[in-house]
C-alpha atoms as a PDB file:
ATOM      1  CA  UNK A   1      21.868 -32.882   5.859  1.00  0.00           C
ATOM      2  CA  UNK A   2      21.449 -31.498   9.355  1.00  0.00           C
ATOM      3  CA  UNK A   3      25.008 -30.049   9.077  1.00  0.00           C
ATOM      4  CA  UNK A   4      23.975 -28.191   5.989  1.00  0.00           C
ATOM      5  CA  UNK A   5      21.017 -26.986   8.130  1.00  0.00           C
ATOM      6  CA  UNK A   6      22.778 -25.967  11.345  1.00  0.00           C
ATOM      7  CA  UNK A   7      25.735 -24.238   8.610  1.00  0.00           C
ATOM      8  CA  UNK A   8      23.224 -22.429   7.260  1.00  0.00           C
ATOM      9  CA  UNK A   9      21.187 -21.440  10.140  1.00  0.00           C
ATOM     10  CA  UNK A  10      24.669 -20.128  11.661  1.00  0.00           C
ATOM     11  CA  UNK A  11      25.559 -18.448   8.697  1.00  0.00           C
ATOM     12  CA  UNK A  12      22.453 -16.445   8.836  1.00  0.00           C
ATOM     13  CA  UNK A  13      22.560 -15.204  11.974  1.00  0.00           C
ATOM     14  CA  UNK A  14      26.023 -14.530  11.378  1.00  0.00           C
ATOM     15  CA  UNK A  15      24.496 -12.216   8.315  1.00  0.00           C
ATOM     16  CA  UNK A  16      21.974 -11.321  10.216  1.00  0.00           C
ATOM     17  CA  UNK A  17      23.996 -10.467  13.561  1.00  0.00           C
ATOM     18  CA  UNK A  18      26.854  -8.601  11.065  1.00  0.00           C
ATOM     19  CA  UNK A  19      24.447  -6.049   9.771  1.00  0.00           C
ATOM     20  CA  UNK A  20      22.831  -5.081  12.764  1.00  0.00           C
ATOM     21  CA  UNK A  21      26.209  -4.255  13.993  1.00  0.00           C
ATOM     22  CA  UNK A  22      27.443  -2.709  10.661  1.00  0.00           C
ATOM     23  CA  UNK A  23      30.403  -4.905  10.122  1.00  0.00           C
ATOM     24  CA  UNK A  24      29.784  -4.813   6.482  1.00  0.00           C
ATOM     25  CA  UNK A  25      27.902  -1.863   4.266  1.00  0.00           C
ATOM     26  CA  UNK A  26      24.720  -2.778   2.512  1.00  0.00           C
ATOM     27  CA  UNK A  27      22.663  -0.256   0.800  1.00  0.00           C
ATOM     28  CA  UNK A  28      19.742   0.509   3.157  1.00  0.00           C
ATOM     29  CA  UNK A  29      17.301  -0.282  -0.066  1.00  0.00           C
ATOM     30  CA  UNK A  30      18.525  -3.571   0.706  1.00  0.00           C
ATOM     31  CA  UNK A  31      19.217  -3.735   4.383  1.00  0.00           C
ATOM     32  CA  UNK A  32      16.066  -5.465   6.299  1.00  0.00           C
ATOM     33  CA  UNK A  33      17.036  -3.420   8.905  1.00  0.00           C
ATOM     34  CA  UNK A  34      17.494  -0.260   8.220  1.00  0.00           C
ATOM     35  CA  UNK A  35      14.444   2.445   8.259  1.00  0.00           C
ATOM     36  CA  UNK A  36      12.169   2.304   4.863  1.00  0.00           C
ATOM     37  CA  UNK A  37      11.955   5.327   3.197  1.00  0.00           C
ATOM     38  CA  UNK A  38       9.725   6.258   0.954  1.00  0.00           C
ATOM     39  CA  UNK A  39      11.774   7.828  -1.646  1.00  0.00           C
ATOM     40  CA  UNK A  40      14.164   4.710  -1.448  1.00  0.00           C
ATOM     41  CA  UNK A  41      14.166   1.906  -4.118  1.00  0.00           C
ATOM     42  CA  UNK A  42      11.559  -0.803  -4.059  1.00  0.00           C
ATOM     43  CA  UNK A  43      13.951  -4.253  -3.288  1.00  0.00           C
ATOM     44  CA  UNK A  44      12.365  -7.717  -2.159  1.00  0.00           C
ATOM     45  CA  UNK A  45      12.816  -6.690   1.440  1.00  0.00           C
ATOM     46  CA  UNK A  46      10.590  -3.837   0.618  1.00  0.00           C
ATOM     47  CA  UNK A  47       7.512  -5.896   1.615  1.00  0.00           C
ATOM     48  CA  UNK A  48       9.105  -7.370   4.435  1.00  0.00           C
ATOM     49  CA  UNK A  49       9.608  -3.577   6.289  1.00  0.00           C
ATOM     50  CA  UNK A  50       6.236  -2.652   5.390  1.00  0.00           C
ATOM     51  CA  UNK A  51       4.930  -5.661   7.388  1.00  0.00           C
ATOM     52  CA  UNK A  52       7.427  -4.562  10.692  1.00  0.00           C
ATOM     53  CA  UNK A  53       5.497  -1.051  10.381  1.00  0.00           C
ATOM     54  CA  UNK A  54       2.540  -2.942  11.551  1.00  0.00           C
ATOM     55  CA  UNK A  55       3.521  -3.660  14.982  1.00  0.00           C
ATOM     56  CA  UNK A  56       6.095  -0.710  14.869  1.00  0.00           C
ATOM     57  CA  UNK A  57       3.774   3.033  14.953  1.00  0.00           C
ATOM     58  CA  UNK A  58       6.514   4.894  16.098  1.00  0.00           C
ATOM     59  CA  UNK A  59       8.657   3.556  12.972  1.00  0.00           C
ATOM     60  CA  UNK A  60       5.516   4.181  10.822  1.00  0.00           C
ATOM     61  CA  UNK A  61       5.035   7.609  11.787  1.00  0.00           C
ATOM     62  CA  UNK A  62       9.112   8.246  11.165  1.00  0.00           C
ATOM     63  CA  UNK A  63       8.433   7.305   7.405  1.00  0.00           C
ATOM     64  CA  UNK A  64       5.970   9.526   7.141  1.00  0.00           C
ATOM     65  CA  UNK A  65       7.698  12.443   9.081  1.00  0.00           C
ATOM     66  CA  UNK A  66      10.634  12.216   6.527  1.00  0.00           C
ATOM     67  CA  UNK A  67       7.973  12.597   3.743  1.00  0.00           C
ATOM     68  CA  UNK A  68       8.350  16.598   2.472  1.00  0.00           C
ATOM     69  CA  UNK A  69       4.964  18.598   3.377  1.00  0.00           C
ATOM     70  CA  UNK A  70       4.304  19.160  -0.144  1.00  0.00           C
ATOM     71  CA  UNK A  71       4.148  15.814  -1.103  1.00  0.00           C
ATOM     72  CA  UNK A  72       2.285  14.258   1.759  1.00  0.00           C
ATOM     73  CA  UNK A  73      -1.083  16.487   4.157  1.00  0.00           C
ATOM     74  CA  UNK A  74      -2.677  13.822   6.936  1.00  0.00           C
ATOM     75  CA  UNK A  75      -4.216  14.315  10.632  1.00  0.00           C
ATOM     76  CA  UNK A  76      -2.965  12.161  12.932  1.00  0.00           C
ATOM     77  CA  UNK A  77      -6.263  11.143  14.621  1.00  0.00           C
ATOM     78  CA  UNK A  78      -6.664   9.432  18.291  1.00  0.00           C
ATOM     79  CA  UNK A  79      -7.349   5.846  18.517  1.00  0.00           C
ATOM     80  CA  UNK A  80     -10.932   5.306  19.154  1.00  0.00           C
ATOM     81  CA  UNK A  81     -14.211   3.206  18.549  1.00  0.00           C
ATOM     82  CA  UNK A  82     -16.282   4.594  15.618  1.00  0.00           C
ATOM     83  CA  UNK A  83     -17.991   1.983  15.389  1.00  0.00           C
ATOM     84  CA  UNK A  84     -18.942  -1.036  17.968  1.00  0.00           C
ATOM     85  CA  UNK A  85     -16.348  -3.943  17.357  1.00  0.00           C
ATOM     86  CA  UNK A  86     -14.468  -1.883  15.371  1.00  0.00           C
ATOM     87  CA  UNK A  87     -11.713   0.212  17.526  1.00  0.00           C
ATOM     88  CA  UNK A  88      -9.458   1.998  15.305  1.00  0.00           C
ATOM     89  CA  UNK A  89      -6.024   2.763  16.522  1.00  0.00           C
ATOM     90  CA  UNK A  90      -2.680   4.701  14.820  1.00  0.00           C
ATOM     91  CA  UNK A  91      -4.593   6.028  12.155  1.00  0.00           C
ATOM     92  CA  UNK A  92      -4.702   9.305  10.317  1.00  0.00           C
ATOM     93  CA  UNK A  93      -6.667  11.177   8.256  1.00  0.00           C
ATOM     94  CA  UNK A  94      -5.389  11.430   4.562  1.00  0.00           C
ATOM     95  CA  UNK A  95      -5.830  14.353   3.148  1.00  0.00           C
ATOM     96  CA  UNK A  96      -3.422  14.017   0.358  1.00  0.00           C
ATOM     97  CA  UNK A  97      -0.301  12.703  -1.399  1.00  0.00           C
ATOM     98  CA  UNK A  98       1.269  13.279  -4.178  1.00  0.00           C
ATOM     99  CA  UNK A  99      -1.883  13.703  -5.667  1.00  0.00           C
ATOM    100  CA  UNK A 100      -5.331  15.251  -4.818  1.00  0.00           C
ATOM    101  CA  UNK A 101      -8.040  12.668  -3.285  1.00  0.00           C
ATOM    102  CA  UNK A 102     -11.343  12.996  -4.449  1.00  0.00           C
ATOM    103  CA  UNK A 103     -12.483  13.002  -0.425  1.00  0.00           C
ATOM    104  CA  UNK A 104      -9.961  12.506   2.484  1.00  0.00           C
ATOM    105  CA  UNK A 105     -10.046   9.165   4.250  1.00  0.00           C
ATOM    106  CA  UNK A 106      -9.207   7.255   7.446  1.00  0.00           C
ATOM    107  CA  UNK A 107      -6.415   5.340   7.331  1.00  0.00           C
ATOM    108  CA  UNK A 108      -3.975   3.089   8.904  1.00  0.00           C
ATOM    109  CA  UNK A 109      -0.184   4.356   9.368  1.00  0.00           C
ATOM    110  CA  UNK A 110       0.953   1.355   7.405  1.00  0.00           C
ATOM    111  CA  UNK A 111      -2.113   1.915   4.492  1.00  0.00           C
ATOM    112  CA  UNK A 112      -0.568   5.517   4.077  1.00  0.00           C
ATOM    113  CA  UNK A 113       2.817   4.179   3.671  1.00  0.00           C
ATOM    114  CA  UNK A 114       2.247   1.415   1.424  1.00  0.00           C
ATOM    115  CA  UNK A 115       0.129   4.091  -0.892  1.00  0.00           C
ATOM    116  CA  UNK A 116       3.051   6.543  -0.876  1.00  0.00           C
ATOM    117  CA  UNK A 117       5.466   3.390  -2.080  1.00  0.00           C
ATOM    118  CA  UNK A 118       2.636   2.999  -4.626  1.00  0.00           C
ATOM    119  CA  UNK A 119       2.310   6.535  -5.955  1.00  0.00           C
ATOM    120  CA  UNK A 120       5.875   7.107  -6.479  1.00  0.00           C
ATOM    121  CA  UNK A 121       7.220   3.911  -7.389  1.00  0.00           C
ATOM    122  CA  UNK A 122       4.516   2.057  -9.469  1.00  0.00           C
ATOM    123  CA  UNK A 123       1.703   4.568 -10.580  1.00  0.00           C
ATOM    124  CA  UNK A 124       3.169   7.868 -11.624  1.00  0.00           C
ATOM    125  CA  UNK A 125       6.096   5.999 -13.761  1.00  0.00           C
ATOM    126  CA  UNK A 126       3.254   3.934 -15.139  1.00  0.00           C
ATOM    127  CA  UNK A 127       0.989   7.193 -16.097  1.00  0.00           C
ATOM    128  CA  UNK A 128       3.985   8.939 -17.576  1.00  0.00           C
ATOM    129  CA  UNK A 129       5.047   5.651 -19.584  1.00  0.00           C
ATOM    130  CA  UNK A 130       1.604   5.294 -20.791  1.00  0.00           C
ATOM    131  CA  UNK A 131       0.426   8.782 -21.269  1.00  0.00           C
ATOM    132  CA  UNK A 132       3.344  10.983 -21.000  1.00  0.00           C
ATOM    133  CA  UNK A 133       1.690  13.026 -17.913  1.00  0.00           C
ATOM    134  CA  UNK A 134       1.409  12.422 -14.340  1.00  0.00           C
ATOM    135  CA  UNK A 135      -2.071  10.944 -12.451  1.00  0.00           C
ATOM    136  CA  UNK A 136      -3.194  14.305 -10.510  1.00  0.00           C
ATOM    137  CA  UNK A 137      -6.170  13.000  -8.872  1.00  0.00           C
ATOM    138  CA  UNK A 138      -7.448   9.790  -7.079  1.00  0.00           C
ATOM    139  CA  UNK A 139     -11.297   8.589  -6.422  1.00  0.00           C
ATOM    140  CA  UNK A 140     -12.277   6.001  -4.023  1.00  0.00           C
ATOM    141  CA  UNK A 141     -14.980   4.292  -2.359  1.00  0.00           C
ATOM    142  CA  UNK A 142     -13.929   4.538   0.723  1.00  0.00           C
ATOM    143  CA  UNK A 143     -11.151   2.831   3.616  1.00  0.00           C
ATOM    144  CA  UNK A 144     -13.339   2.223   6.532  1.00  0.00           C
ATOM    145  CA  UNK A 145     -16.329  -0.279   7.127  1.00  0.00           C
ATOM    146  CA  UNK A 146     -16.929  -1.983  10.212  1.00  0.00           C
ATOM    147  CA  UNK A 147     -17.720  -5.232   8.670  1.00  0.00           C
ATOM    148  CA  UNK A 148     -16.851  -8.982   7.847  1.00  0.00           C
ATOM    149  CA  UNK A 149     -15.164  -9.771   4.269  1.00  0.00           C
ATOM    150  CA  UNK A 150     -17.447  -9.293   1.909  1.00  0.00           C
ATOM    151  CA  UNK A 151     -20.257  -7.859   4.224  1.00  0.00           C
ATOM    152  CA  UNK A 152     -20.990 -11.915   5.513  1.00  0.00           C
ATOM    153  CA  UNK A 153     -22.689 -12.142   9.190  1.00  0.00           C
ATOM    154  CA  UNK A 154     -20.068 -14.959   9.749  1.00  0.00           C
ATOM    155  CA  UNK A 155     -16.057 -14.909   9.141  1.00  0.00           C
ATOM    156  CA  UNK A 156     -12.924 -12.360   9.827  1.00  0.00           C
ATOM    157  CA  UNK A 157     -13.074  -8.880   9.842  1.00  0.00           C
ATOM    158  CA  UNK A 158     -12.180  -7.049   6.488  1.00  0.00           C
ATOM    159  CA  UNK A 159      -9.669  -5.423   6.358  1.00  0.00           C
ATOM    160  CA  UNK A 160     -11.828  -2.135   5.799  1.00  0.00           C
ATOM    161  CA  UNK A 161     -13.149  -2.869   9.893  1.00  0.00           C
ATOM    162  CA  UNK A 162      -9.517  -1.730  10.678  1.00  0.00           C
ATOM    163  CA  UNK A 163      -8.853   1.704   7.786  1.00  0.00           C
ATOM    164  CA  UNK A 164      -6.007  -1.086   6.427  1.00  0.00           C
ATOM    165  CA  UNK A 165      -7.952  -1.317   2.966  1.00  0.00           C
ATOM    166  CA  UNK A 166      -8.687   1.445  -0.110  1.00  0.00           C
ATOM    167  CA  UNK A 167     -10.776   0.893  -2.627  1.00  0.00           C
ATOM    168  CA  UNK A 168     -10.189   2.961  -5.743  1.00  0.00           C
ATOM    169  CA  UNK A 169     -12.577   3.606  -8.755  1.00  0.00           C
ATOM    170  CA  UNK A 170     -10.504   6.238 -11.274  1.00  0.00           C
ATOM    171  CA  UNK A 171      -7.523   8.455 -12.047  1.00  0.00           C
ATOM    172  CA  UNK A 172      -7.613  11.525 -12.985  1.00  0.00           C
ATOM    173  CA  UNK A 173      -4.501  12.827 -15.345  1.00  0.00           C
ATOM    174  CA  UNK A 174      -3.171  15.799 -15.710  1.00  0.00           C
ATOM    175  CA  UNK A 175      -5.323  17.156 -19.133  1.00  0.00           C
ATOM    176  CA  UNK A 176      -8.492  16.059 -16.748  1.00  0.00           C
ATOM    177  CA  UNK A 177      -8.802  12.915 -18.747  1.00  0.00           C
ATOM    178  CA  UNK A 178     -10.272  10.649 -15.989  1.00  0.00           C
ATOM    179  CA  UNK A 179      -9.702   6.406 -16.475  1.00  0.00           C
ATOM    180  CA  UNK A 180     -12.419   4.960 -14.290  1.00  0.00           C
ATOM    181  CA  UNK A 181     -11.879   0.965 -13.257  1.00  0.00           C
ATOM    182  CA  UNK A 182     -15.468   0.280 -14.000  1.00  0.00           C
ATOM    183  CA  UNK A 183     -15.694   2.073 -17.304  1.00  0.00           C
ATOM    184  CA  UNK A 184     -12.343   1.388 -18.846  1.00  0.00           C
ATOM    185  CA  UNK A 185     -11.244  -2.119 -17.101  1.00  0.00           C
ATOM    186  CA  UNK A 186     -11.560  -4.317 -19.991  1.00  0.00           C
ATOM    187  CA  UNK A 187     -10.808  -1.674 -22.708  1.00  0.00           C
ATOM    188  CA  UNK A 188      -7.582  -2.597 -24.666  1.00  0.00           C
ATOM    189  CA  UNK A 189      -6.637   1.008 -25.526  1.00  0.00           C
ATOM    190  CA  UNK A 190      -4.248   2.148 -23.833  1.00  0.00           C
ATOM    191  CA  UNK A 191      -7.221   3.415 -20.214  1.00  0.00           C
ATOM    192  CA  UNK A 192      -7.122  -0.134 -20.266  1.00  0.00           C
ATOM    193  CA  UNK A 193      -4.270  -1.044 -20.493  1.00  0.00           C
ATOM    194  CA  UNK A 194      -2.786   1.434 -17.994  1.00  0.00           C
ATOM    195  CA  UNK A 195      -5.803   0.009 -15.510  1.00  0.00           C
ATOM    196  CA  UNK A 196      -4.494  -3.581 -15.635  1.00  0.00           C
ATOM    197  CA  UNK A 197      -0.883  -2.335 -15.291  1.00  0.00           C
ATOM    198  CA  UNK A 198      -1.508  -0.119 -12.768  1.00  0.00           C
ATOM    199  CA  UNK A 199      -3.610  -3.088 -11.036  1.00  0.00           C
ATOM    200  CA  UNK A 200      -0.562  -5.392 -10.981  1.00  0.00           C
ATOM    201  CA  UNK A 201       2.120  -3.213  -9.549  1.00  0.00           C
ATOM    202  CA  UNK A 202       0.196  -2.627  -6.542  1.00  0.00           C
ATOM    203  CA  UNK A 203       0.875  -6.503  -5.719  1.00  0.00           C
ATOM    204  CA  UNK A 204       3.902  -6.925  -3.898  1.00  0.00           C
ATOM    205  CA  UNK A 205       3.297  -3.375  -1.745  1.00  0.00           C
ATOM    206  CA  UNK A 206      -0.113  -4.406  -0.500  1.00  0.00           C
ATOM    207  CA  UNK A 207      -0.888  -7.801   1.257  1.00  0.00           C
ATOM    208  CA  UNK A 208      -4.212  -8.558  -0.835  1.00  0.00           C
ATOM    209  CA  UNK A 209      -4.741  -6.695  -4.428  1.00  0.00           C
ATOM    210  CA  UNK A 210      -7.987  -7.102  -6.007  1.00  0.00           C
ATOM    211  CA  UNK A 211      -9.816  -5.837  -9.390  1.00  0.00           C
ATOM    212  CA  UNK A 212     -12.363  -6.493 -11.756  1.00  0.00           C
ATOM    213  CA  UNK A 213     -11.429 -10.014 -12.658  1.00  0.00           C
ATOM    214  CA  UNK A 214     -11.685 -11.446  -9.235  1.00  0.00           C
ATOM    215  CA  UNK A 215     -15.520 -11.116  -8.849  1.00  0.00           C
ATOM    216  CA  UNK A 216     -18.384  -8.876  -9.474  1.00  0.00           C
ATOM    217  CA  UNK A 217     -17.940  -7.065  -6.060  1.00  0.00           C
ATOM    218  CA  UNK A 218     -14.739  -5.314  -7.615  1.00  0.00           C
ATOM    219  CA  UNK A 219     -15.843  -4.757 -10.933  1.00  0.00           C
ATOM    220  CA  UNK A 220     -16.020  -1.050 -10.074  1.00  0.00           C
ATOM    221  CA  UNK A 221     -12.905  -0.557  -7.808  1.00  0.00           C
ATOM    222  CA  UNK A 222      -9.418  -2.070  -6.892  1.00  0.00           C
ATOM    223  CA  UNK A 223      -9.093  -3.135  -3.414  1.00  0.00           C
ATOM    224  CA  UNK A 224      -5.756  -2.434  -2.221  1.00  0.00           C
ATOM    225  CA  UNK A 225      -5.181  -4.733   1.436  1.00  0.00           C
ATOM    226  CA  UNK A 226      -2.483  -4.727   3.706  1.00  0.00           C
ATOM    227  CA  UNK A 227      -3.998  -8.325   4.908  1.00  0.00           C
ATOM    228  CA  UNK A 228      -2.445 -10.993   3.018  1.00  0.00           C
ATOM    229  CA  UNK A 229       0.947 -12.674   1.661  1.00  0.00           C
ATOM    230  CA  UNK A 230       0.824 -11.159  -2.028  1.00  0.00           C
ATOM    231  CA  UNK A 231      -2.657 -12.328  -3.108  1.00  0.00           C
ATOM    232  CA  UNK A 232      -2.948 -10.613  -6.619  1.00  0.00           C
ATOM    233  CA  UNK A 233      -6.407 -11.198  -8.658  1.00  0.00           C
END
């Protein structure tokens, strides 16, 4: 058993060692290594750059550099201390994306990129699939709160305390037909439907994805995290 062990420890470095150095091709999709990009493929090593991004700004703001202008407007803001206990550092201020944002918010470099990945990968094929236009138009309750999870005196810091959190309340489609999480959640025509989709293929590009069925404080709003290992509820 320990010789299948050490064999396989070897033979991942080996991997490991060989793609750094580009002794063998790999698609970058699919290369742990290589930069993420935005318009790349989602792949299961997808999650795995977002979470380098983290301790990587320069990276972070390269994916968002390569972004074209039209599809992406942000302020790079200077780390500072809103808020007591709450110093904010490599954030922005998202203006918008592909679509329009009901109000701009503060957010983390890695918040914007995992939103991006979102947009273009999991919400605008889902709003075409379901009703044959694109989602224009975003609303939100906000990004940043200098507070505990779930507003308790005790316990971590949410993830809102750093702008690594958005909560979202409604799309808004193309025809101005706007599906609002509070309003539509449990509907099982197709607002509904598209909610609960839309809900689920944020897990996997956020840390911690939360809706209306997790508890009473969400009925009106998905949280979207970076915090977390794929909690999905």
């Amino acid at each position: 058993m320990r010789a299948l062990l050490l064999g396989l420890v070897i033979l991942g470095l080996l991997l490991g060692i060989g793609l750094d150095k580009g002794w063998w091709s790999v698609p970058p999709a699919w290369n742990p290594w290589a930069p993420l990009r935005v318009a790349a493929p989602v792949t299961p090593v997808t999650r795995w750059k977002l979470a380098r991004l983290e301790d990587d700004p320069q990276a972070c703001r390269a994916v968002l550099a390569a972004v074209p202008d039209a599809q992406l407007r942000y302020t790079v803001l200077a780390d500072h201390t809103p808020v007591a206990g709450c110093p904010l550092t490599d954030v922005l201020r998202l203006h918008r994306a592909g679509v329009a944002f009901d109000d701009s918010f503060i957010a983390s470099c890695p918040l914007a990129v995992s939103w991006l990945l979102y947009e273009r990968h999991r919400l605008q094929p889902l709003a075409r699939e379901v009703f044959d236009q694109p989602v224009v138009a975003v609303e939100h309750v906000g990004s940043f709160a200098c507070r505990n999870i779930y507003g308790r005196e005790q316990g971590r810091r949410s993830d809102h305390a750093a702008a690594a959190a958005l909560d979202v309340s409604a799309f808004r489609l193309g025809d101005g037909r706007r599906v609002s999480v509070r309003r539509d959640w449990g509907d099982e025509r197709p607002d509904g439907r598209f909610l609960r989709r839309a809900q689920r293929g944020a897990c996997g590009l956020f840390g911690t994805v939360l809706g209306p069925d997790y508890n009473a404080a969400h009925a009106g709003h998905f949280h979207l995290g970076l915090r977390g290992t794929g909690v999905c509820r």
